[in-house]
PDB file of N, CA and C in Angstrom:
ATOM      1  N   UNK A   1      -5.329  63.241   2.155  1.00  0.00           N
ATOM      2  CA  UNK A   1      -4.557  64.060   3.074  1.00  0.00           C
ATOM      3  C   UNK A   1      -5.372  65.281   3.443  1.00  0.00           C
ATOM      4  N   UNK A   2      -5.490  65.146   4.995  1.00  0.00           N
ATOM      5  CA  UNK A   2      -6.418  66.761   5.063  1.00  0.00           C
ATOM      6  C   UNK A   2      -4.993  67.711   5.969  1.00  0.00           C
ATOM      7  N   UNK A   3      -5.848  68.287   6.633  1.00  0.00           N
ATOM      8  CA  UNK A   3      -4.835  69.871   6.866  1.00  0.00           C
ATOM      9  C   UNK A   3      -4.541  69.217   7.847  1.00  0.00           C
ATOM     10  N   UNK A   4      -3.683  68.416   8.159  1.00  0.00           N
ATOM     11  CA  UNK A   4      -2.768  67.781   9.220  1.00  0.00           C
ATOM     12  C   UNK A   4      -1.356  67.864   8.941  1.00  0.00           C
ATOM     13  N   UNK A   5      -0.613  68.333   9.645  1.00  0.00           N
ATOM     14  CA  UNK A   5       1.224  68.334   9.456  1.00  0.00           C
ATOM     15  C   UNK A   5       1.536  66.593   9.275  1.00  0.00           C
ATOM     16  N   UNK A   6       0.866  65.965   9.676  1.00  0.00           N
ATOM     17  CA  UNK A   6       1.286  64.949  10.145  1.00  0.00           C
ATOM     18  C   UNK A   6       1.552  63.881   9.229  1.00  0.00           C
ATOM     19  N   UNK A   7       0.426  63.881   8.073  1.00  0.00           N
ATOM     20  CA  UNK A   7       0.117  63.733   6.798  1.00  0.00           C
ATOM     21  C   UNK A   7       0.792  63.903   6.389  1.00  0.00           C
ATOM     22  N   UNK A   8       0.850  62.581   5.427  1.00  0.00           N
ATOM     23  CA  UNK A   8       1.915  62.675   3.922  1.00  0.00           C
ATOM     24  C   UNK A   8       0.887  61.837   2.963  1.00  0.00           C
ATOM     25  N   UNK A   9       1.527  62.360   1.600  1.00  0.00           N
ATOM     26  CA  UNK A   9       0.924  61.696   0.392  1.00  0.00           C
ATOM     27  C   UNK A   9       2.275  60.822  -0.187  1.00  0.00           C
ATOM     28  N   UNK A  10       1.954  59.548  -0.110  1.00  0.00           N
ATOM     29  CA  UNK A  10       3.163  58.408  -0.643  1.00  0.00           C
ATOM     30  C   UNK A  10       2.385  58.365  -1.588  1.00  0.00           C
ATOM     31  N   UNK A  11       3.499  58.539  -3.005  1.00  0.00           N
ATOM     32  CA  UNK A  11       3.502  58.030  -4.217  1.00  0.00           C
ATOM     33  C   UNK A  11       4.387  57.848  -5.128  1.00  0.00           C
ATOM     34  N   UNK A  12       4.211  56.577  -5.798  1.00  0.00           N
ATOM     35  CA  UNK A  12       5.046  56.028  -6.934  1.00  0.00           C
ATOM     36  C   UNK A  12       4.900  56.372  -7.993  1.00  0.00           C
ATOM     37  N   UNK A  13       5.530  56.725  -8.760  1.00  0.00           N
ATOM     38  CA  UNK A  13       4.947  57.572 -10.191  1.00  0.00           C
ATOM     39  C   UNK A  13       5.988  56.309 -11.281  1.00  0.00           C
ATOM     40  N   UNK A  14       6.370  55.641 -12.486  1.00  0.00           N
ATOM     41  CA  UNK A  14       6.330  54.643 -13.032  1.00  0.00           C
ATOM     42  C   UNK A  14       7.003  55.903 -14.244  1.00  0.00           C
ATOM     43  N   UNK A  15       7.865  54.794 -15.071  1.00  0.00           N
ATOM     44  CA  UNK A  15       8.372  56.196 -15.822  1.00  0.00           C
ATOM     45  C   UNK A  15       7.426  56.212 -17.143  1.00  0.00           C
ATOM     46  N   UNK A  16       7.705  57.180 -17.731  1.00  0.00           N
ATOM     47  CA  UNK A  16       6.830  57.627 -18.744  1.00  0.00           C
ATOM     48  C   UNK A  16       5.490  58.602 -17.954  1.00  0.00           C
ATOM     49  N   UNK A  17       5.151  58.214 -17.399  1.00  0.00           N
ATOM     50  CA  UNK A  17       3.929  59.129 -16.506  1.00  0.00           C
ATOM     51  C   UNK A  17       4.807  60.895 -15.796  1.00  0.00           C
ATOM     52  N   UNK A  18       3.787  61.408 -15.875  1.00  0.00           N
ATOM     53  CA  UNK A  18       3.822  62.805 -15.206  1.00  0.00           C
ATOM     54  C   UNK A  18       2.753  63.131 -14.791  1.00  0.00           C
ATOM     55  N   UNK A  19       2.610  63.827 -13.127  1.00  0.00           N
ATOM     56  CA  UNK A  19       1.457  63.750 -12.425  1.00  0.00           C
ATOM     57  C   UNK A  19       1.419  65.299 -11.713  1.00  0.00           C
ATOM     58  N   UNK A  20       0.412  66.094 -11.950  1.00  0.00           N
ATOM     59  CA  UNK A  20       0.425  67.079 -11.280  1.00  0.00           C
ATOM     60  C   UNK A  20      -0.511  66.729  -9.874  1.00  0.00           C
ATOM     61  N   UNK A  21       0.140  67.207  -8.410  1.00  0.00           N
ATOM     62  CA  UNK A  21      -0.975  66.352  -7.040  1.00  0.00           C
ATOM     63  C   UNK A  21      -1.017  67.856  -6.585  1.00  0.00           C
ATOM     64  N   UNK A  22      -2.234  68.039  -6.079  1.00  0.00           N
ATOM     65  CA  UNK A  22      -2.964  69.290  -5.835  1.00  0.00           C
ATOM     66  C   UNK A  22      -2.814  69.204  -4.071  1.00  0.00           C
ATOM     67  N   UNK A  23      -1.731  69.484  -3.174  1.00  0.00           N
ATOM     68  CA  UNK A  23      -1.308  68.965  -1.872  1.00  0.00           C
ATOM     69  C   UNK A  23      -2.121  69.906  -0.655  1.00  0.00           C
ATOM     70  N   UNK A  24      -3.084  69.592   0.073  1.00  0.00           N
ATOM     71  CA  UNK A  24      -3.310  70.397   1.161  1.00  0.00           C
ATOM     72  C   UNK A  24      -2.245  70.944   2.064  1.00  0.00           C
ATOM     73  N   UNK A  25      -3.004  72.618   2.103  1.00  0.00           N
ATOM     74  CA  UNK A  25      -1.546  72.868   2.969  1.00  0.00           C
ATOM     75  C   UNK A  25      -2.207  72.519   4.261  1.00  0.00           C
ATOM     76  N   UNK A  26      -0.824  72.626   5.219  1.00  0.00           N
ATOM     77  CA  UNK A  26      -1.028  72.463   6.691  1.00  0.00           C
ATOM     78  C   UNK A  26      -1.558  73.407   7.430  1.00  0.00           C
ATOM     79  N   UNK A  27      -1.160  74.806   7.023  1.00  0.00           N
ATOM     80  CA  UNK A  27      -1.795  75.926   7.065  1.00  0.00           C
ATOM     81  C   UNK A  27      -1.528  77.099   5.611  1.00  0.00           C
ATOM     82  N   UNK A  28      -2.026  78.281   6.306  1.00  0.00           N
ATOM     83  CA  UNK A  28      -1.853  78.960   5.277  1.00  0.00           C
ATOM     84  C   UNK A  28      -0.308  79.510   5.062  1.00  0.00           C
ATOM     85  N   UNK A  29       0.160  79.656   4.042  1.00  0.00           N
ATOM     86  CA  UNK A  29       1.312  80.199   3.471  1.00  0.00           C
ATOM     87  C   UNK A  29       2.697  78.814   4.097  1.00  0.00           C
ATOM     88  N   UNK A  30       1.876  77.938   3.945  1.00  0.00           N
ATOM     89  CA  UNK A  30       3.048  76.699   4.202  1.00  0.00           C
ATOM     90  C   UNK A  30       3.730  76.341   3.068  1.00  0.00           C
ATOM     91  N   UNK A  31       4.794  75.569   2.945  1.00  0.00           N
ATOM     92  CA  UNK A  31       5.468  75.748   1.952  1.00  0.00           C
ATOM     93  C   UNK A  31       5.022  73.806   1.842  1.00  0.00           C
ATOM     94  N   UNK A  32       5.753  73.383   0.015  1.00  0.00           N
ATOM     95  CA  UNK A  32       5.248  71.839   0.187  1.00  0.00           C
ATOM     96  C   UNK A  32       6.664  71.339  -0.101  1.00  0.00           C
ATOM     97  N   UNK A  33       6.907  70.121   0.712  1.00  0.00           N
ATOM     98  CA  UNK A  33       8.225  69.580   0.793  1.00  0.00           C
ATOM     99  C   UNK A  33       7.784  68.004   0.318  1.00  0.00           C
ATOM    100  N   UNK A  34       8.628  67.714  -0.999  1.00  0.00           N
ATOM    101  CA  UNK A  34       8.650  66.076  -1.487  1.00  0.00           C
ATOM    102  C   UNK A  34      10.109  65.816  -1.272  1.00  0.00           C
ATOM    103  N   UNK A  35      10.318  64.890  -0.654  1.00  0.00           N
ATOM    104  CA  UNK A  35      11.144  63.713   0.124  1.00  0.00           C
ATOM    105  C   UNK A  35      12.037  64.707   1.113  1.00  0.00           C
ATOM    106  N   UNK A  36      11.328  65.664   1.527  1.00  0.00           N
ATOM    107  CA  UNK A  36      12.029  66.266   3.263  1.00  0.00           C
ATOM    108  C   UNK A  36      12.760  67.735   2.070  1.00  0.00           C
ATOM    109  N   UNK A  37      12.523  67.984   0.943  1.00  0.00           N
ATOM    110  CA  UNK A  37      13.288  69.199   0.265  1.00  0.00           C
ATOM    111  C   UNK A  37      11.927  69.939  -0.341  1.00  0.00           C
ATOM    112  N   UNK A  38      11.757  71.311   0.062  1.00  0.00           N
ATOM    113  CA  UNK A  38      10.982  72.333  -0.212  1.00  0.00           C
ATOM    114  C   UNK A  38      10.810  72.414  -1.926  1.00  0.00           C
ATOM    115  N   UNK A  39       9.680  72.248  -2.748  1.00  0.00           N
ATOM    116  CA  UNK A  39       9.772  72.535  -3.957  1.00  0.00           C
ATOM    117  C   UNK A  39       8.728  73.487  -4.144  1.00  0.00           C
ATOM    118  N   UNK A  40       9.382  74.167  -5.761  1.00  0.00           N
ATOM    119  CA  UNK A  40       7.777  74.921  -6.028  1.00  0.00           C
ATOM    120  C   UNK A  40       6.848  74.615  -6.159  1.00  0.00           C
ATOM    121  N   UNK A  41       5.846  75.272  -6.429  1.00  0.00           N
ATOM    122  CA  UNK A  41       4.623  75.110  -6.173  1.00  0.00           C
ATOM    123  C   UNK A  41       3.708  76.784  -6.425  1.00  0.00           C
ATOM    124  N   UNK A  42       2.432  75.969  -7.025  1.00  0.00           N
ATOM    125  CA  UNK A  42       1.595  77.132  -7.392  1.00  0.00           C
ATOM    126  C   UNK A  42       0.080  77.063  -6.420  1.00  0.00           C
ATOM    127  N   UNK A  43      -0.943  77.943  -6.181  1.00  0.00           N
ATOM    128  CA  UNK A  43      -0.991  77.968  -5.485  1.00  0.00           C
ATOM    129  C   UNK A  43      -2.833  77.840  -5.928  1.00  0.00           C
ATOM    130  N   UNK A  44      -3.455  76.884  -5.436  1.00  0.00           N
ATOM    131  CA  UNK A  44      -4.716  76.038  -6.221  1.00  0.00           C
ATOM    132  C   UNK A  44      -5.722  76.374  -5.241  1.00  0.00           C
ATOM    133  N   UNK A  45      -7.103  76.221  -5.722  1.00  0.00           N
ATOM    134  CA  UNK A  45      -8.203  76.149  -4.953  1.00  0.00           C
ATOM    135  C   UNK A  45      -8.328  76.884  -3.873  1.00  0.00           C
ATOM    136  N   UNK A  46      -8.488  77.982  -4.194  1.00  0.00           N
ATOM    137  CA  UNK A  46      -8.043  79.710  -3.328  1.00  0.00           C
ATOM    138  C   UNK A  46      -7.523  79.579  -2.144  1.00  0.00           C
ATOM    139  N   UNK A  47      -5.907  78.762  -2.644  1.00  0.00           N
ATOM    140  CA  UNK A  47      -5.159  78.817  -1.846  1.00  0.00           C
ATOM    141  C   UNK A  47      -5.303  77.887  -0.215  1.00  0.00           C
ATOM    142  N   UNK A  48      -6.376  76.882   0.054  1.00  0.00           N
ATOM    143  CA  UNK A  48      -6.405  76.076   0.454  1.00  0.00           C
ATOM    144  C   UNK A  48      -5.519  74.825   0.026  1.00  0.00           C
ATOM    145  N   UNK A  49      -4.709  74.739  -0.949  1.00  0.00           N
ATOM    146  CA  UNK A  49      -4.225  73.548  -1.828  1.00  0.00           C
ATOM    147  C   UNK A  49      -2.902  74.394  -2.838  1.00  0.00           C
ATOM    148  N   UNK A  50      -1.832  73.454  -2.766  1.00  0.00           N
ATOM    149  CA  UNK A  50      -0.656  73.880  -3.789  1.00  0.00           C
ATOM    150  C   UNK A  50      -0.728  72.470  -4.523  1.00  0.00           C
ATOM    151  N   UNK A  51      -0.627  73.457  -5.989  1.00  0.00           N
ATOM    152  CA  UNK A  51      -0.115  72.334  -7.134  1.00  0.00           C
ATOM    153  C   UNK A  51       1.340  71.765  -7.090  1.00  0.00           C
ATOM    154  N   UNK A  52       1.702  70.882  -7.501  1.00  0.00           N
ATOM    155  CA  UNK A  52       2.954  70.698  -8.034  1.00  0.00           C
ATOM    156  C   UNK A  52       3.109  69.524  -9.323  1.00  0.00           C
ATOM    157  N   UNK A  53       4.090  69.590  -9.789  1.00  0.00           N
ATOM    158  CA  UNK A  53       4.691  68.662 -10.682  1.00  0.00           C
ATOM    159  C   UNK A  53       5.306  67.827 -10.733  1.00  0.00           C
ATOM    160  N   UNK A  54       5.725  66.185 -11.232  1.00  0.00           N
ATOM    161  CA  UNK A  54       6.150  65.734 -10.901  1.00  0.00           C
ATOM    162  C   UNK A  54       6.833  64.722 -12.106  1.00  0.00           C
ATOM    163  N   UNK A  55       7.947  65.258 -12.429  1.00  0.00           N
ATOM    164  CA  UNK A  55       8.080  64.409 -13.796  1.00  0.00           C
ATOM    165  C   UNK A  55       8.705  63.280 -13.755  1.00  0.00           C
ATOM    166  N   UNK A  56       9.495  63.101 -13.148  1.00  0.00           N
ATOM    167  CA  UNK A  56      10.609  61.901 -12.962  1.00  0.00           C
ATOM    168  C   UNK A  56      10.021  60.495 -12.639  1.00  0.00           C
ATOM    169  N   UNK A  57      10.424  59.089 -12.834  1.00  0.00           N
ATOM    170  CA  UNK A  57       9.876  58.166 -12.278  1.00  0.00           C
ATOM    171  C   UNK A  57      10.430  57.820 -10.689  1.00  0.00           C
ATOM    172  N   UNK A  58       9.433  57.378  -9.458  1.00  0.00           N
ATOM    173  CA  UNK A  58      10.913  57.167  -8.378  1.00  0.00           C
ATOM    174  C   UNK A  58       9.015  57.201  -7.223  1.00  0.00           C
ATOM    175  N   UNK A  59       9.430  57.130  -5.929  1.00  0.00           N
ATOM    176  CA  UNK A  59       8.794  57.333  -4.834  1.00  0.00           C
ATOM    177  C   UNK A  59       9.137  58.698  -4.458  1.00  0.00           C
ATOM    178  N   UNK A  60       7.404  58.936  -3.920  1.00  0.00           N
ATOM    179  CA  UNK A  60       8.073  60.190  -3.558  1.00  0.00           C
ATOM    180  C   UNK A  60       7.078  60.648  -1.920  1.00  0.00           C
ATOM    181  N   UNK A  61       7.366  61.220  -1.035  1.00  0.00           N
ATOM    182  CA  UNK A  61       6.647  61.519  -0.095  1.00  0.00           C
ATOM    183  C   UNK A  61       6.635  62.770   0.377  1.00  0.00           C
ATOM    184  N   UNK A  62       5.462  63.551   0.000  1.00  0.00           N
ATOM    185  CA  UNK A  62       4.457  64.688  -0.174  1.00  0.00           C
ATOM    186  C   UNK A  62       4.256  65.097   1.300  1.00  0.00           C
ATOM    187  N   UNK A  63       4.574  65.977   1.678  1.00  0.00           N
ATOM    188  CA  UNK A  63       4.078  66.772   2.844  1.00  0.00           C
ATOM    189  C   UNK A  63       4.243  68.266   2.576  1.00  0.00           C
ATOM    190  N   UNK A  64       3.151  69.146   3.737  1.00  0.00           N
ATOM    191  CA  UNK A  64       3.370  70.653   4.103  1.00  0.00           C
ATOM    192  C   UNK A  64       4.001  70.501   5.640  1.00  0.00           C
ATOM    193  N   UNK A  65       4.159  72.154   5.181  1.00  0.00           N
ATOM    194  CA  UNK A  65       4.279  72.469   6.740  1.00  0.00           C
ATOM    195  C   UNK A  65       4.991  74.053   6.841  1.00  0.00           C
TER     196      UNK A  65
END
C-alpha cells in the first residue's frame, strides 16, 4: 500500500495470532480506519506510517484518509 486514498490493506488474521501492520498514511495527520471505523493508532517511521494492533481473529480492511 503506498500513499494512495484509494488503497486498502485486506487481511485475515486466524485466531490465536496478533499482528501489529505499520499502515501508510494518505497524507499527513490522516487518521487509519479498519472496516470503514477510525481506530487508534501510534504514529511510526517519522510519521510517514501509523502502527496499529490487531488482536481478534476475523477480516479486516485497512485504509487512511
Amino acid at each position: 500500500m503506498r500513499r494512495n486514498p484509494e488503497t486498502a490493506i485486506n487481511l485475515s488474521l486466524p485466531p490465536a495470532v496478533e499482528a501489529t501492520v505499520l499502515v501508510p498514511l494518505a497524507q499527513e495527520g490522516a487518521v487509519v480506519l479498519v472496516n470503514d471505523a477510525v481506530v487508534a493508532s501510534t504514529s511510526a517511521e517519522s510519521g510517514t506510517r501509523a502502527a496499529i494492533v490487531l488482536r481478534k481473529p476475523g477480516h479486516y480492511r485497512i485504509t487512511s484518509r
